[in-house]
Protein backbone atom coordinates (compact mmCIF):
# COMPACT_ATOMS: atom_id res chain seq x y z
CA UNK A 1 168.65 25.13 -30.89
CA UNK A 2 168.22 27.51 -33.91
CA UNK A 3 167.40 31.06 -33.36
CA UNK A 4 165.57 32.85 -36.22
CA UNK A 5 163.14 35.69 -36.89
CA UNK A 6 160.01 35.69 -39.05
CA UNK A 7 158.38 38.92 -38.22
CA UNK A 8 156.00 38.52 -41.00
CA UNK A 9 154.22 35.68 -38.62
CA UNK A 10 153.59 38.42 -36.08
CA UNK A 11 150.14 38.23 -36.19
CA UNK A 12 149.46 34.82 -35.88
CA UNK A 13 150.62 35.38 -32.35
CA UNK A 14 147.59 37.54 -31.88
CA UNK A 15 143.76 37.40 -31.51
CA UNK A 16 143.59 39.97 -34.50
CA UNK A 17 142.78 37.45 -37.00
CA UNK A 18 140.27 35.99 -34.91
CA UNK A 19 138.31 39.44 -34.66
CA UNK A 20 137.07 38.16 -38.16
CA UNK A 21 136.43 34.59 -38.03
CA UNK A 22 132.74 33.72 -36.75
CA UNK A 23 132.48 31.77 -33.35
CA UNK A 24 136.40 32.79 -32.68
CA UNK A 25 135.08 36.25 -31.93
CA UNK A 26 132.32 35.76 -29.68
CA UNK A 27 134.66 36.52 -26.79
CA UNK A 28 137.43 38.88 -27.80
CA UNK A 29 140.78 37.68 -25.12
CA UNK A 30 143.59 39.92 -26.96
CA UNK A 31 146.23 37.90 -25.16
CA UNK A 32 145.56 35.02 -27.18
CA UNK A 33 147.36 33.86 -30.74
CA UNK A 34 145.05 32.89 -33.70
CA UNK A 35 143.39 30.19 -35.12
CA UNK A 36 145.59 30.63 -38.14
CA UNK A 37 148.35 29.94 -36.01
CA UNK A 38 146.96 25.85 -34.84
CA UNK A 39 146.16 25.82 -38.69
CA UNK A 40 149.50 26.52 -39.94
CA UNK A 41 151.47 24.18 -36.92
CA UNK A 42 148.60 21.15 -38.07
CA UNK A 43 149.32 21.44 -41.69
CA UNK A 44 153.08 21.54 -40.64
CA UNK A 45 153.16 18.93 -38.48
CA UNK A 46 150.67 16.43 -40.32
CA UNK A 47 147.61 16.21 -38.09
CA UNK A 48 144.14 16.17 -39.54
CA UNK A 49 142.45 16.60 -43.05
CA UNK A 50 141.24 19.48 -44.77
CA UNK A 51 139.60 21.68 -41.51
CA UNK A 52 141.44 19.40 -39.37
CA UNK A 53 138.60 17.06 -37.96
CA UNK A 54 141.15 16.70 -34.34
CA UNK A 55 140.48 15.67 -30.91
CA UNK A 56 141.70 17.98 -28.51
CA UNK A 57 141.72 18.71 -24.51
CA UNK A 58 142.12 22.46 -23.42
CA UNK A 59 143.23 23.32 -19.93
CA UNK A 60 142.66 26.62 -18.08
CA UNK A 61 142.27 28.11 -14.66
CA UNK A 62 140.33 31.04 -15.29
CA UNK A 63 137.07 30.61 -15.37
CA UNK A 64 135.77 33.14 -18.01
CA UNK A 65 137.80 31.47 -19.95
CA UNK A 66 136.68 28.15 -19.48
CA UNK A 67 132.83 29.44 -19.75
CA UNK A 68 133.93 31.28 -23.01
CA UNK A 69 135.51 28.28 -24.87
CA UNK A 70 133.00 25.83 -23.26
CA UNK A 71 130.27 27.88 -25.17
CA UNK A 72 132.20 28.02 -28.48
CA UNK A 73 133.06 24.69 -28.84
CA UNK A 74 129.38 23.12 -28.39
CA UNK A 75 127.41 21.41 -31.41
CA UNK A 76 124.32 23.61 -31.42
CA UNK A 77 120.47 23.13 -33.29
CA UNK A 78 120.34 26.84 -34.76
CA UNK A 79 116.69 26.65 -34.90
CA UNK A 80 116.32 25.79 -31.36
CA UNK A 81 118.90 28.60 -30.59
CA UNK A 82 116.87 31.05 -32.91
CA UNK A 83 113.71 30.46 -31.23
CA UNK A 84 115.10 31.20 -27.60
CA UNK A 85 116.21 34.29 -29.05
CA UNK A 86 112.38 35.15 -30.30
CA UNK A 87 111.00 34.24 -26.47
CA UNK A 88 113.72 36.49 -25.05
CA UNK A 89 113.34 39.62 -27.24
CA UNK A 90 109.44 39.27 -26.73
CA UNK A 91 109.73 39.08 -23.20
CA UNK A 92 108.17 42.03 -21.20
CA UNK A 93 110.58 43.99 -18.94
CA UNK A 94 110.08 44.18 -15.25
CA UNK A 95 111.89 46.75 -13.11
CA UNK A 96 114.20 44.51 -10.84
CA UNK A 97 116.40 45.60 -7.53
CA UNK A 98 120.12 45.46 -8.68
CA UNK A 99 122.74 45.17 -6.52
CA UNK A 100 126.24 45.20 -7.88
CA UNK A 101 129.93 45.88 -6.74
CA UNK A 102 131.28 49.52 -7.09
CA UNK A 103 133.30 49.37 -9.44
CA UNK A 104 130.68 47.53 -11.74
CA UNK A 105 128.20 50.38 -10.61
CA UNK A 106 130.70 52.89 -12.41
CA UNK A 107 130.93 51.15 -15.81
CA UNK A 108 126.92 51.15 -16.71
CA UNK A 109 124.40 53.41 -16.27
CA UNK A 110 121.33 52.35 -13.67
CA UNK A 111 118.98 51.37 -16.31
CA UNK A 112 121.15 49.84 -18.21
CA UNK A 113 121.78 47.70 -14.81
CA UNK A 114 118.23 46.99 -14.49
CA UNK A 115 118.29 45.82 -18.34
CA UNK A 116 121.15 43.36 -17.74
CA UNK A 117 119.50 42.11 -14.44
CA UNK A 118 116.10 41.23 -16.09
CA UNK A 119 117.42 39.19 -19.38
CA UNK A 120 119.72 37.73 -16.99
CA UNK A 121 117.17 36.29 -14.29
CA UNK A 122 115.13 35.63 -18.08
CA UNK A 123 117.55 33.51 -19.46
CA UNK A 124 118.62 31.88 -16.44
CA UNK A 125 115.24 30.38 -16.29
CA UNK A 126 116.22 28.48 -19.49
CA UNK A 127 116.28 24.44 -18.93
CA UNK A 128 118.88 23.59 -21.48
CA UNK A 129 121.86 24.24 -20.46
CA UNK A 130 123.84 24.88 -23.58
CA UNK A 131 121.00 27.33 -25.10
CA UNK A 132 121.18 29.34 -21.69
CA UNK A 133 125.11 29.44 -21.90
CA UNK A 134 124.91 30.71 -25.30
CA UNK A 135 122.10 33.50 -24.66
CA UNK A 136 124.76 34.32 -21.49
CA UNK A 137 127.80 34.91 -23.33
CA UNK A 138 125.74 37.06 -25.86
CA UNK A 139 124.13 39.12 -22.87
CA UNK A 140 127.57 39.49 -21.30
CA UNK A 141 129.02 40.58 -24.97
CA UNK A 142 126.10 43.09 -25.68
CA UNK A 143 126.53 44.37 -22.29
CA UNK A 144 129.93 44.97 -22.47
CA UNK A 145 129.51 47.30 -25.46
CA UNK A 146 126.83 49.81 -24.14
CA UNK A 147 129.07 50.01 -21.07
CA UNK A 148 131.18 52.89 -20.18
CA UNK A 149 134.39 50.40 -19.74
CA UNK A 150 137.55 51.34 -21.56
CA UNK A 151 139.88 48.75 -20.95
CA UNK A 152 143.85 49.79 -20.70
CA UNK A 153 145.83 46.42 -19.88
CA UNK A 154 144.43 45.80 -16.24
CA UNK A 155 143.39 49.22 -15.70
CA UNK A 156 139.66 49.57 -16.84
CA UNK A 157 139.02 52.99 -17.37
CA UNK A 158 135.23 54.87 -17.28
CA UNK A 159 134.60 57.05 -20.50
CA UNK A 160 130.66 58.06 -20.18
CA UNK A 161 129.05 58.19 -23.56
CA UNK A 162 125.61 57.97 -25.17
CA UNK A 163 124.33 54.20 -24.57
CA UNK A 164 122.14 51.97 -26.63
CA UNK A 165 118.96 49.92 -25.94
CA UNK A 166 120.86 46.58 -24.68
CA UNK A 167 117.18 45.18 -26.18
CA UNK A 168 118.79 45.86 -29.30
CA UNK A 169 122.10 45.29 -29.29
CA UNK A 170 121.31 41.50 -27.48
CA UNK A 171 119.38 40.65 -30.15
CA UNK A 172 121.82 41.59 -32.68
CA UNK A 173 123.97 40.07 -30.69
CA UNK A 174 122.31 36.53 -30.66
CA UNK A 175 121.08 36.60 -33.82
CA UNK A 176 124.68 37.29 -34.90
CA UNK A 177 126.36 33.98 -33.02
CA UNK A 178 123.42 31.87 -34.66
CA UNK A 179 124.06 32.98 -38.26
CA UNK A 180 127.45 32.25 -37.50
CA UNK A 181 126.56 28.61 -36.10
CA UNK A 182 124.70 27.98 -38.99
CA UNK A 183 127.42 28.85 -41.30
CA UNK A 184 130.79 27.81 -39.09
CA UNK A 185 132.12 24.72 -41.17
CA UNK A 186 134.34 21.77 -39.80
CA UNK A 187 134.83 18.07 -39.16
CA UNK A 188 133.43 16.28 -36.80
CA UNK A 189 135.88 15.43 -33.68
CA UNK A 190 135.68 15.56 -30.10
CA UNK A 191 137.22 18.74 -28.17
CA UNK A 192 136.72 19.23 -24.74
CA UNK A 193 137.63 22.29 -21.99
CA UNK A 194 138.48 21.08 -18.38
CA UNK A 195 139.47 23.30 -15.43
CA UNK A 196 143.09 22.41 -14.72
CA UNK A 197 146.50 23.50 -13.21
CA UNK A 198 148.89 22.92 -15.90
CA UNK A 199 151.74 22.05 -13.39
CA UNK A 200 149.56 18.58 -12.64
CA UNK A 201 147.62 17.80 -16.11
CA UNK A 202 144.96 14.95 -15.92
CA UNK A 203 146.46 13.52 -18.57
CA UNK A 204 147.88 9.76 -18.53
CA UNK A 205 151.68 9.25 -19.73
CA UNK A 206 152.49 9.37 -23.36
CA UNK A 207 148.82 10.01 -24.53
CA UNK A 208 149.17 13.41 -26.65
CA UNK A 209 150.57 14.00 -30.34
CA UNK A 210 151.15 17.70 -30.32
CA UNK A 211 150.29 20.76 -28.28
CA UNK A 212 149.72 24.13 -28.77
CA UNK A 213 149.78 26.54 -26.08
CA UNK A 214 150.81 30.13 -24.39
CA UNK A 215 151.78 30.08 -21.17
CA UNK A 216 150.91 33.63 -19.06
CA UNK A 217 153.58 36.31 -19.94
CA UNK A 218 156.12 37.08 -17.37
CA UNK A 219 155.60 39.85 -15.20
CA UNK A 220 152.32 40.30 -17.41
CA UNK A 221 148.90 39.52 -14.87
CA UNK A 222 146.49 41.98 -16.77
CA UNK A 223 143.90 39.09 -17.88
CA UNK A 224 143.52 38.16 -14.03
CA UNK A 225 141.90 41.32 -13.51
CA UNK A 226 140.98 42.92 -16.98
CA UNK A 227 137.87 40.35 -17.25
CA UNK A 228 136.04 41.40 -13.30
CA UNK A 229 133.05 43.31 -15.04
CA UNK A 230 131.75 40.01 -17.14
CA UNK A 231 132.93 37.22 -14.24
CA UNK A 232 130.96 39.97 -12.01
CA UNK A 233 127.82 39.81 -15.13
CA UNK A 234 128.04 35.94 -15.28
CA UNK A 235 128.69 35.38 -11.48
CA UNK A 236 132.25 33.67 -11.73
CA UNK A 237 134.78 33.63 -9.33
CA UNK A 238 138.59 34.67 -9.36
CA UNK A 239 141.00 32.57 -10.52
CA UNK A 240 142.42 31.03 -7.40
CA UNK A 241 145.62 32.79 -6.76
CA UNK A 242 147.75 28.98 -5.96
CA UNK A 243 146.87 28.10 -9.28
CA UNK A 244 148.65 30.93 -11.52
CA UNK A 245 152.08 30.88 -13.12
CA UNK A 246 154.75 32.76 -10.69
CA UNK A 247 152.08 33.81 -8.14
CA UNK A 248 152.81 33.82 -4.17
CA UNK A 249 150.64 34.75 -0.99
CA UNK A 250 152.57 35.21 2.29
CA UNK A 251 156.46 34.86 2.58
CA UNK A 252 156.96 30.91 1.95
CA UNK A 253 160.32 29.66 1.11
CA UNK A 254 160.89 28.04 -2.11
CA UNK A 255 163.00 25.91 -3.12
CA UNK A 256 164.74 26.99 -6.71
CA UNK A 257 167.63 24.38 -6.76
CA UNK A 258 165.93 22.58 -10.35
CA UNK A 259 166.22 25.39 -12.25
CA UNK A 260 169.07 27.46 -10.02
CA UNK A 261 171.74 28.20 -12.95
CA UNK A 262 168.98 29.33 -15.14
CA UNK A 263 167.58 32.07 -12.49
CA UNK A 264 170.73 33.49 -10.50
CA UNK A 265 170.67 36.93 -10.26
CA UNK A 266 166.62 37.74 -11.49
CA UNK A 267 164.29 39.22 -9.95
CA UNK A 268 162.09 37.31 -7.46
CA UNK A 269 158.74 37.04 -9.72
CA UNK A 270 160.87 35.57 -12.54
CA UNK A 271 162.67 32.62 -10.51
CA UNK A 272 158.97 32.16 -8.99
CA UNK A 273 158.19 31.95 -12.75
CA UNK A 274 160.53 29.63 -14.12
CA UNK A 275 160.19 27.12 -11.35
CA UNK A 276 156.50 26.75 -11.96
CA UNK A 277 156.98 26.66 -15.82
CA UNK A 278 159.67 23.94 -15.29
CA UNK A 279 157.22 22.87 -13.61
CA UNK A 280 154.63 22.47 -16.87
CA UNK A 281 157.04 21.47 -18.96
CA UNK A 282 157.88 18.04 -17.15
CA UNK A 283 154.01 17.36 -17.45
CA UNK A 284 153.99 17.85 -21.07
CA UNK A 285 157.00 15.81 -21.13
CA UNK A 286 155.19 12.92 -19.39
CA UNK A 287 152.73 13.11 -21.27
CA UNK A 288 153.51 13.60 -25.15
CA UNK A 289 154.05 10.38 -27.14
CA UNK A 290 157.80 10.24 -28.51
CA UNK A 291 157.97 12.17 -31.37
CA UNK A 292 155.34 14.56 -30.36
CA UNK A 293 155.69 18.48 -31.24
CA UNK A 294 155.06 21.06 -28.98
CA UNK A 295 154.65 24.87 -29.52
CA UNK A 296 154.42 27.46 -27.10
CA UNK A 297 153.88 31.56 -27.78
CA UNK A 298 156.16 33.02 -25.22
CA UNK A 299 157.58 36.40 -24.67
CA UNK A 300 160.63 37.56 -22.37
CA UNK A 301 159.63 39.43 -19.25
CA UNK A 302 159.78 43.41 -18.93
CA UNK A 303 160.98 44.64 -16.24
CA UNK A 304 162.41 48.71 -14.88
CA UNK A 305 165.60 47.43 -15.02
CA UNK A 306 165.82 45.45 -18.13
CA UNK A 307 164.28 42.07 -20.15
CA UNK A 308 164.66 38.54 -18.79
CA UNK A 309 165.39 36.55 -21.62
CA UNK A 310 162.59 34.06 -20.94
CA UNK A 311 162.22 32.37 -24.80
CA UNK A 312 165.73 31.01 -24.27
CA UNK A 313 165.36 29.76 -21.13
CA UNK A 314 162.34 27.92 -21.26
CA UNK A 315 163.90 26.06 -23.93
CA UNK A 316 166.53 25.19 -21.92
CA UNK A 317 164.61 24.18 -19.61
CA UNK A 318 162.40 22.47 -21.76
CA UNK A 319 165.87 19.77 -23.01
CA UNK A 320 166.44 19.79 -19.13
CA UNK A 321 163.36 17.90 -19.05
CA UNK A 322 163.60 15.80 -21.89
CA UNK A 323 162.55 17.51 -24.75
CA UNK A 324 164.57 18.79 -27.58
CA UNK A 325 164.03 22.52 -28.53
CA UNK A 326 164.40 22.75 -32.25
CA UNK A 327 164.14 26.53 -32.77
CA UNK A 328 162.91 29.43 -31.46
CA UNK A 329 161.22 31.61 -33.90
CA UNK A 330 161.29 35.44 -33.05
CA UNK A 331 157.59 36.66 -34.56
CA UNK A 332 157.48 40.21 -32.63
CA UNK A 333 159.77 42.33 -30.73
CA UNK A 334 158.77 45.09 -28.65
CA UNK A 335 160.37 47.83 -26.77
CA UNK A 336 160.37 47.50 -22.39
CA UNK A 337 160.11 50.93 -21.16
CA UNK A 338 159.96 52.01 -17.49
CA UNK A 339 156.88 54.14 -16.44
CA UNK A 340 159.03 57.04 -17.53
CA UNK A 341 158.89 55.60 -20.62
CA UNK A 342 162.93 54.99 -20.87
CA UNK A 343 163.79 52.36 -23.66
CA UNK A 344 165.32 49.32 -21.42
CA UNK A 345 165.80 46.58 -24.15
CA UNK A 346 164.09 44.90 -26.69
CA UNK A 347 161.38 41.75 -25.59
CA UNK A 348 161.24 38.39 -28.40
CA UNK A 349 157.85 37.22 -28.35
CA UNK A 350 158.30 33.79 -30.26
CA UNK A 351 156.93 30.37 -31.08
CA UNK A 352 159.55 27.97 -28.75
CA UNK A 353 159.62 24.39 -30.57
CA UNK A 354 160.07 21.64 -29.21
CA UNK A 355 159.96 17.77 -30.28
CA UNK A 356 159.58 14.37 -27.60
């Protein structure tokens, strides 16, 4: 297993590049990498013509998530999208009751809750379901910014400021994602989002040519909690805590004898960590073809004390299982400081390669 760094990739292990690309930035999740990133392993690895034109699965737990990239990857008719917009923005406003949790209370002014509440009961009266998903994640998008929300990691932050008409900024909103429908080019190909722990893919054995994916950070939960104020808007649960990476209610024992040598002496949450990714990684084992490539964004794990090497070891891991981890190729490094802000070490976040 080769080691190198190619800082000058750093981005591509970001969402900034997606800020700019239409459809990618209808929902802005900074922990993810890019779209440049899929395009560069595709080209690399052979799959697809051109704007690729590949069928794909996507997995996830969360259910914003889910909702968000369920939205984004439809085939829409822009003209029947344009003229839901029209009904919506002519539609008179009536005064509604709103009742909403606290800390959602804090984040937007009371007629701007009375706003959100009416287009939302308007557009949930919509038949077709994907033109009423698509006027939902543009309500939830144009709400977000004439909230009071500063987001901080998981902390989310009230900063009170001059608001706009949410009539307005929905309808640039919408009229925004349908100019970018109309001009978003690719091939045809089937791509489909399914609610699904990782550890126990619906999958069958030896079905999948390549995979691309980021498992959550260790020690890093902020996207469990940093998205409350639009599941609260679109009325989504939680993720279910038994179905996250290295997360534990009550005192169970566990069992840590497969991946012992590789987790003596760490803390708790990172054995609890790599026994469910060891987990994952046997079920992309079973089922990639032979010869299949893999590619996960990792990052080692932060902690007061110091950084758990966690790029290394899941490659380890990763041969354990069967695969064989070509390189791992450093793209960022960060500093782990304490609260205090004390330097601790240095964190790798890097693309971990593997080949079936």
């Amino acid at each position: 297993m080769k080691i190198v760094e190619k800082l000058k990739l750093g981005q591509l292990a970001t969402f900034l590049i997606n800020k700019r690309l239409p459809v990618y930035n209808w929902f802005y999740f900074k922990e993810a990498f890019s779209r440049d990133l899929v395009f560069l392993l595709a080209e690399t690895w052979g799959l697809g013509e051109g704007q690729l034109g590949v069928d794909g699965i996507g997995y996830d737990v969360h259910p914003i998530m889910l909702f968000a990239s369920r939205v984004k990857l439809r085939d829409y008719d822009v003209e029947e999208l344009r003229a839901a917009v029209r009904v919506l923005m002519k539609s008179k406003f009536e005064k509604l009751e709103v009742e909403v949790p606290g800390f959602v209370a804090r984040v937007f002014p009371k007629i701007l809750l009375e706003d959100i509440a009416f287009f939302k009961r308007e557009i949930l009266e919509v038949e077709n379901e994907k033109v009423r998903e698509f006027l939902l994640l543009g309500l939830m998008n144009a709400a977000m910014r004439c909230s009071w929300a500063h987001k901080d990691g998981a902390a989310i932050r009230v900063v009170k400021k001059p608001t706009h008409s949410l009539r307005n900024v929905l309808k640039r909103q919408l009229l925004y994602m349908c100019s970018d429908v109309e001009r978003f080019k690719g091939k045809a190909c089937k791509v489909t989002v399914e609610h699904c722990d990782a550890r126990k893919l619906k999958l069958a054995e030896e079905s999948v040519d390549a995979v691309v994916t980021s498992p959550p950070y260790l020690n890093k939960r902020e996207y469990i909690n940093a998205y409350r104020i639009e599941q609260q808007l679109l009325d989504l649960d939680a993720p279910a805590s038994d179905q996250l990476i290295g997360v534990r209610e009550g005192g169970a024992v566990e069992d840590f004898s497969e991946v012992g040598e590789f987790v003596e002496g760490e803390p708790i949450e990172a054995k609890l960590y790599f026994k469910d990714m060891f987990a994952v990684i046997k079920e992309l084992c079973r089922v990639c073809k032979h010869g299949a490539r893999v590619c996960l964004v990792a990052s080692d794990g932060c902690f007061p004390e110091d950084v758990v090497d966690v790029c290394e070891t899941l490659s380890r891991l990763a041969e354990r299982a069967g695969f064989r981890a070509k390189r791992v190729i450093v793209v960022n490094k960060r500093f782990c400081t304490t609260p205090a802000r004390k330097k601790v070490g240095i964190a790798r976040e890097s693309l971990l390669m593997w080949e079936r």
